[in-house]
C-alpha atoms as a PDB file:
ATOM      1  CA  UNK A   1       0.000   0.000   0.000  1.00  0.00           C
ATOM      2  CA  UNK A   2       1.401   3.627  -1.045  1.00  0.00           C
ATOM      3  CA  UNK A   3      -0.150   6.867  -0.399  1.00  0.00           C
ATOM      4  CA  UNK A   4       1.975   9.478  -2.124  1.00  0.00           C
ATOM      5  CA  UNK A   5       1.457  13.253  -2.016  1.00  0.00           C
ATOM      6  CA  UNK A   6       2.983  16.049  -3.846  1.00  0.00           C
ATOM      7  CA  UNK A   7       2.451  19.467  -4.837  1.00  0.00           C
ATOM      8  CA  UNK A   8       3.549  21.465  -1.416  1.00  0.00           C
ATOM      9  CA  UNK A   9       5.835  23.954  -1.543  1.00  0.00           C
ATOM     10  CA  UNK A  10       6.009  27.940  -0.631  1.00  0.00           C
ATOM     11  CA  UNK A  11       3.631  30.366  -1.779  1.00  0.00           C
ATOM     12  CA  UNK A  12       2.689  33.593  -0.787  1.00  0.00           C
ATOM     13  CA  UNK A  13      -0.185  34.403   1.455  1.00  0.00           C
ATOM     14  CA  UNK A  14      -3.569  34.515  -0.923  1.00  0.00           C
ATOM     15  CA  UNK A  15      -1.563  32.328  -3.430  1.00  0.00           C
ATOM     16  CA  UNK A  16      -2.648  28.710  -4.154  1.00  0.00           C
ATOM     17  CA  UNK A  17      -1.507  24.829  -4.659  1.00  0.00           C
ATOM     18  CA  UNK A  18      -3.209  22.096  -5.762  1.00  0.00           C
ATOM     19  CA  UNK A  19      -1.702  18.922  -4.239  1.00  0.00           C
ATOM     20  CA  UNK A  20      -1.624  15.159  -5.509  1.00  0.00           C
ATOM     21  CA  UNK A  21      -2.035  11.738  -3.686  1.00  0.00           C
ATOM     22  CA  UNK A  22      -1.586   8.950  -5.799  1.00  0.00           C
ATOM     23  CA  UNK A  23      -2.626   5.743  -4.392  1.00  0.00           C
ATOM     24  CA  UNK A  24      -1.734   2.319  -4.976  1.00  0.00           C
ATOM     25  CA  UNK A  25      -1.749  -1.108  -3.405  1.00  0.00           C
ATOM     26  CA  UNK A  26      -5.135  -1.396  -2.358  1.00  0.00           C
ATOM     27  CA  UNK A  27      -9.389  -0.656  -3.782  1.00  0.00           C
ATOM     28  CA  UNK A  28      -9.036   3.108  -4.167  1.00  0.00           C
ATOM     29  CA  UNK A  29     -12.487   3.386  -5.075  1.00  0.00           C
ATOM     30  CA  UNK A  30     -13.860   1.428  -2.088  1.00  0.00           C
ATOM     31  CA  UNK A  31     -11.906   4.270   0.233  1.00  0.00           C
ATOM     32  CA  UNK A  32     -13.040   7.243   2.016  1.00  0.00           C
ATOM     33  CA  UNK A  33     -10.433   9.859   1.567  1.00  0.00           C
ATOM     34  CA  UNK A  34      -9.423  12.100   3.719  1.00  0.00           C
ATOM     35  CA  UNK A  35      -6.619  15.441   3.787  1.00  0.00           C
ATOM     36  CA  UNK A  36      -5.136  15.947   6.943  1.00  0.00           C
ATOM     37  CA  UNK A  37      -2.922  18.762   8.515  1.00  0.00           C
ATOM     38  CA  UNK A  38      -0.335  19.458  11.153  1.00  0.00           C
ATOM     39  CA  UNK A  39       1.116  22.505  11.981  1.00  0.00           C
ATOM     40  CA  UNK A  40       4.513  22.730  14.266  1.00  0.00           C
ATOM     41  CA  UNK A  41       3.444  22.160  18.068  1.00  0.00           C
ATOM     42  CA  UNK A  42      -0.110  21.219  17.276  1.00  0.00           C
ATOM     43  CA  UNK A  43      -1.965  18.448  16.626  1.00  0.00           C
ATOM     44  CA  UNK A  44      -3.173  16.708  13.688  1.00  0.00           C
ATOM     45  CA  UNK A  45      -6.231  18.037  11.926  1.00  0.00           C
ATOM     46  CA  UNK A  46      -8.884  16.986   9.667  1.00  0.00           C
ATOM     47  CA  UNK A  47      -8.734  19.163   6.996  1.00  0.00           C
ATOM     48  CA  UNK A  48     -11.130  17.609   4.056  1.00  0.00           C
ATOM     49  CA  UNK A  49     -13.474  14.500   3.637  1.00  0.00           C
ATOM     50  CA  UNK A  50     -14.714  12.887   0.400  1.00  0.00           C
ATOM     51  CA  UNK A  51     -16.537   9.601   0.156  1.00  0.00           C
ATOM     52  CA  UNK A  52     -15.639   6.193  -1.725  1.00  0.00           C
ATOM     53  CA  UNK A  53     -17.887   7.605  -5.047  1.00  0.00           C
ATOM     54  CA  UNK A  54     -17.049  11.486  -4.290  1.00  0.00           C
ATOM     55  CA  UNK A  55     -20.712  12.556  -4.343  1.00  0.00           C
ATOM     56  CA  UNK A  56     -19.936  14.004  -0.470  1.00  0.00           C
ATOM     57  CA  UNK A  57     -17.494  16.335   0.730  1.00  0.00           C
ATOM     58  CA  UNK A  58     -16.993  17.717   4.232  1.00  0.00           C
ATOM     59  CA  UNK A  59     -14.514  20.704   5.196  1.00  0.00           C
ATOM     60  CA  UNK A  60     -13.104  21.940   8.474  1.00  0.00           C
ATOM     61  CA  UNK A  61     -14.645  25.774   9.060  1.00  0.00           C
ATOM     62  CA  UNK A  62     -11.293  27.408   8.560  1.00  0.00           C
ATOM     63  CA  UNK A  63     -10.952  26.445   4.929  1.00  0.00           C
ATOM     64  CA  UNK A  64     -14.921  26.100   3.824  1.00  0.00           C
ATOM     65  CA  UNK A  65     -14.970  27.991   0.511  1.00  0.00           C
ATOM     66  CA  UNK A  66     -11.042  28.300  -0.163  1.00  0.00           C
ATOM     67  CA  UNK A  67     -10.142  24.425  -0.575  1.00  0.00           C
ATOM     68  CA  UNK A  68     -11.929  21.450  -2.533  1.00  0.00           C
ATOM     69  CA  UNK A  69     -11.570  17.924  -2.488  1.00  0.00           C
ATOM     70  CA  UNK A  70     -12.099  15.870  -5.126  1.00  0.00           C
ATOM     71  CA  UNK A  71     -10.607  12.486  -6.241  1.00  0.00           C
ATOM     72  CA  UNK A  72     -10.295  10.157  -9.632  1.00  0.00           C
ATOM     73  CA  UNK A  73     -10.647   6.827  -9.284  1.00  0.00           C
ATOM     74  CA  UNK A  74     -10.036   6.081 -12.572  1.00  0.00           C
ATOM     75  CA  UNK A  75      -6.456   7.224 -11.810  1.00  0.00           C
ATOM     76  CA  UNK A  76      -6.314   6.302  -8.295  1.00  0.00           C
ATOM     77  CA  UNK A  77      -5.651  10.138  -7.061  1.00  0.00           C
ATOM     78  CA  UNK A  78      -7.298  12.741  -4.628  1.00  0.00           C
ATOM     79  CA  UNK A  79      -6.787  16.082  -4.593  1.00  0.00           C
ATOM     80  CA  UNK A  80      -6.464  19.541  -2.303  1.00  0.00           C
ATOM     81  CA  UNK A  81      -7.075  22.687  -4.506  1.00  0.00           C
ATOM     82  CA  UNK A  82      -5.801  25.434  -1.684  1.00  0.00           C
ATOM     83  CA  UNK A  83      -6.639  29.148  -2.605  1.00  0.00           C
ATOM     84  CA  UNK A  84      -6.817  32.001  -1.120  1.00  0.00           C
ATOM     85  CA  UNK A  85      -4.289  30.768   1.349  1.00  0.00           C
ATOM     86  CA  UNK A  86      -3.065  32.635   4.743  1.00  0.00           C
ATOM     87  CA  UNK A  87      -0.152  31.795   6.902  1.00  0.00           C
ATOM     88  CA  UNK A  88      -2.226  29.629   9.227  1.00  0.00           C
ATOM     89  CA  UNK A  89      -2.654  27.048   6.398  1.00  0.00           C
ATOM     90  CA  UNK A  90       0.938  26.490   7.056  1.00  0.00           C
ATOM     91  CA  UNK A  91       1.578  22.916   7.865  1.00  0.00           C
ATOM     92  CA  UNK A  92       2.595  19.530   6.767  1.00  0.00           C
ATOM     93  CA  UNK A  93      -0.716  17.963   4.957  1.00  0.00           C
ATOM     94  CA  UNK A  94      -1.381  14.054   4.836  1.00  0.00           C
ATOM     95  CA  UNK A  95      -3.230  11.903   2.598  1.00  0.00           C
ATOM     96  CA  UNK A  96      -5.411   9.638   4.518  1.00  0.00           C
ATOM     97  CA  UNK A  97      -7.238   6.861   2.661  1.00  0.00           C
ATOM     98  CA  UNK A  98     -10.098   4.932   4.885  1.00  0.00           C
ATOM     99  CA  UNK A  99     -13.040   2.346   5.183  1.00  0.00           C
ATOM    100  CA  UNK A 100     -12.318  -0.675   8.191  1.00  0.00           C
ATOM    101  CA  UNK A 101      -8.850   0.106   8.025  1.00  0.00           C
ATOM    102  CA  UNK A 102      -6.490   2.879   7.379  1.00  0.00           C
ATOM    103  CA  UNK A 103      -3.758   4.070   5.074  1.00  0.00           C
ATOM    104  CA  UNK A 104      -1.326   7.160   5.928  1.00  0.00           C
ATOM    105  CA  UNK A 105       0.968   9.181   3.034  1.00  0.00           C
ATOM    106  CA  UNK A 106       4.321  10.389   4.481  1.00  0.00           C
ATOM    107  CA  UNK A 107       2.938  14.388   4.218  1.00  0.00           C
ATOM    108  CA  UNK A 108       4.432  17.401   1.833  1.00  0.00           C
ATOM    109  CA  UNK A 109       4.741  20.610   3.583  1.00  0.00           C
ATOM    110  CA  UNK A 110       2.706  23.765   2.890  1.00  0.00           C
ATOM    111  CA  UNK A 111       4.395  26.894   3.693  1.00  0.00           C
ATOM    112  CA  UNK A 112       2.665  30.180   2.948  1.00  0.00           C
ATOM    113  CA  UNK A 113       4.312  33.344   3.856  1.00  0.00           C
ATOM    114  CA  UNK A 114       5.739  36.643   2.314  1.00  0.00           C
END
Protein backbone atom coordinates (compact mmCIF):
# COMPACT_ATOMS: atom_id res chain seq x y z
CA UNK A 1 0.00 0.00 0.00
CA UNK A 2 1.40 3.63 -1.05
CA UNK A 3 -0.15 6.87 -0.40
CA UNK A 4 1.97 9.48 -2.12
CA UNK A 5 1.46 13.25 -2.02
CA UNK A 6 2.98 16.05 -3.85
CA UNK A 7 2.45 19.47 -4.84
CA UNK A 8 3.55 21.46 -1.42
CA UNK A 9 5.83 23.95 -1.54
CA UNK A 10 6.01 27.94 -0.63
CA UNK A 11 3.63 30.37 -1.78
CA UNK A 12 2.69 33.59 -0.79
CA UNK A 13 -0.19 34.40 1.46
CA UNK A 14 -3.57 34.52 -0.92
CA UNK A 15 -1.56 32.33 -3.43
CA UNK A 16 -2.65 28.71 -4.15
CA UNK A 17 -1.51 24.83 -4.66
CA UNK A 18 -3.21 22.10 -5.76
CA UNK A 19 -1.70 18.92 -4.24
CA UNK A 20 -1.62 15.16 -5.51
CA UNK A 21 -2.03 11.74 -3.69
CA UNK A 22 -1.59 8.95 -5.80
CA UNK A 23 -2.63 5.74 -4.39
CA UNK A 24 -1.73 2.32 -4.98
CA UNK A 25 -1.75 -1.11 -3.40
CA UNK A 26 -5.13 -1.40 -2.36
CA UNK A 27 -9.39 -0.66 -3.78
CA UNK A 28 -9.04 3.11 -4.17
CA UNK A 29 -12.49 3.39 -5.08
CA UNK A 30 -13.86 1.43 -2.09
CA UNK A 31 -11.91 4.27 0.23
CA UNK A 32 -13.04 7.24 2.02
CA UNK A 33 -10.43 9.86 1.57
CA UNK A 34 -9.42 12.10 3.72
CA UNK A 35 -6.62 15.44 3.79
CA UNK A 36 -5.14 15.95 6.94
CA UNK A 37 -2.92 18.76 8.51
CA UNK A 38 -0.34 19.46 11.15
CA UNK A 39 1.12 22.50 11.98
CA UNK A 40 4.51 22.73 14.27
CA UNK A 41 3.44 22.16 18.07
CA UNK A 42 -0.11 21.22 17.28
CA UNK A 43 -1.97 18.45 16.63
CA UNK A 44 -3.17 16.71 13.69
CA UNK A 45 -6.23 18.04 11.93
CA UNK A 46 -8.88 16.99 9.67
CA UNK A 47 -8.73 19.16 7.00
CA UNK A 48 -11.13 17.61 4.06
CA UNK A 49 -13.47 14.50 3.64
CA UNK A 50 -14.71 12.89 0.40
CA UNK A 51 -16.54 9.60 0.16
CA UNK A 52 -15.64 6.19 -1.72
CA UNK A 53 -17.89 7.61 -5.05
CA UNK A 54 -17.05 11.49 -4.29
CA UNK A 55 -20.71 12.56 -4.34
CA UNK A 56 -19.94 14.00 -0.47
CA UNK A 57 -17.49 16.34 0.73
CA UNK A 58 -16.99 17.72 4.23
CA UNK A 59 -14.51 20.70 5.20
CA UNK A 60 -13.10 21.94 8.47
CA UNK A 61 -14.64 25.77 9.06
CA UNK A 62 -11.29 27.41 8.56
CA UNK A 63 -10.95 26.44 4.93
CA UNK A 64 -14.92 26.10 3.82
CA UNK A 65 -14.97 27.99 0.51
CA UNK A 66 -11.04 28.30 -0.16
CA UNK A 67 -10.14 24.43 -0.57
CA UNK A 68 -11.93 21.45 -2.53
CA UNK A 69 -11.57 17.92 -2.49
CA UNK A 70 -12.10 15.87 -5.13
CA UNK A 71 -10.61 12.49 -6.24
CA UNK A 72 -10.30 10.16 -9.63
CA UNK A 73 -10.65 6.83 -9.28
CA UNK A 74 -10.04 6.08 -12.57
CA UNK A 75 -6.46 7.22 -11.81
CA UNK A 76 -6.31 6.30 -8.29
CA UNK A 77 -5.65 10.14 -7.06
CA UNK A 78 -7.30 12.74 -4.63
CA UNK A 79 -6.79 16.08 -4.59
CA UNK A 80 -6.46 19.54 -2.30
CA UNK A 81 -7.07 22.69 -4.51
CA UNK A 82 -5.80 25.43 -1.68
CA UNK A 83 -6.64 29.15 -2.60
CA UNK A 84 -6.82 32.00 -1.12
CA UNK A 85 -4.29 30.77 1.35
CA UNK A 86 -3.06 32.64 4.74
CA UNK A 87 -0.15 31.79 6.90
CA UNK A 88 -2.23 29.63 9.23
CA UNK A 89 -2.65 27.05 6.40
CA UNK A 90 0.94 26.49 7.06
CA UNK A 91 1.58 22.92 7.86
CA UNK A 92 2.59 19.53 6.77
CA UNK A 93 -0.72 17.96 4.96
CA UNK A 94 -1.38 14.05 4.84
CA UNK A 95 -3.23 11.90 2.60
CA UNK A 96 -5.41 9.64 4.52
CA UNK A 97 -7.24 6.86 2.66
CA UNK A 98 -10.10 4.93 4.89
CA UNK A 99 -13.04 2.35 5.18
CA UNK A 100 -12.32 -0.68 8.19
CA UNK A 101 -8.85 0.11 8.03
CA UNK A 102 -6.49 2.88 7.38
CA UNK A 103 -3.76 4.07 5.07
CA UNK A 104 -1.33 7.16 5.93
CA UNK A 105 0.97 9.18 3.03
CA UNK A 106 4.32 10.39 4.48
CA UNK A 107 2.94 14.39 4.22
CA UNK A 108 4.43 17.40 1.83
CA UNK A 109 4.74 20.61 3.58
CA UNK A 110 2.71 23.77 2.89
CA UNK A 111 4.39 26.89 3.69
CA UNK A 112 2.66 30.18 2.95
CA UNK A 113 4.31 33.34 3.86
CA UNK A 114 5.74 36.64 2.31
Amino acid sequence: VQLVESGGGLVQPGGSLRLSCAASGFSFSRYAMNWYRQAPGKGRELVAQITDAGTKTNYVDSVKGRFTISRDNDKNTVYLQMTSLKPEDTAVYYCNARRWDSYWGQGTQVTVSS
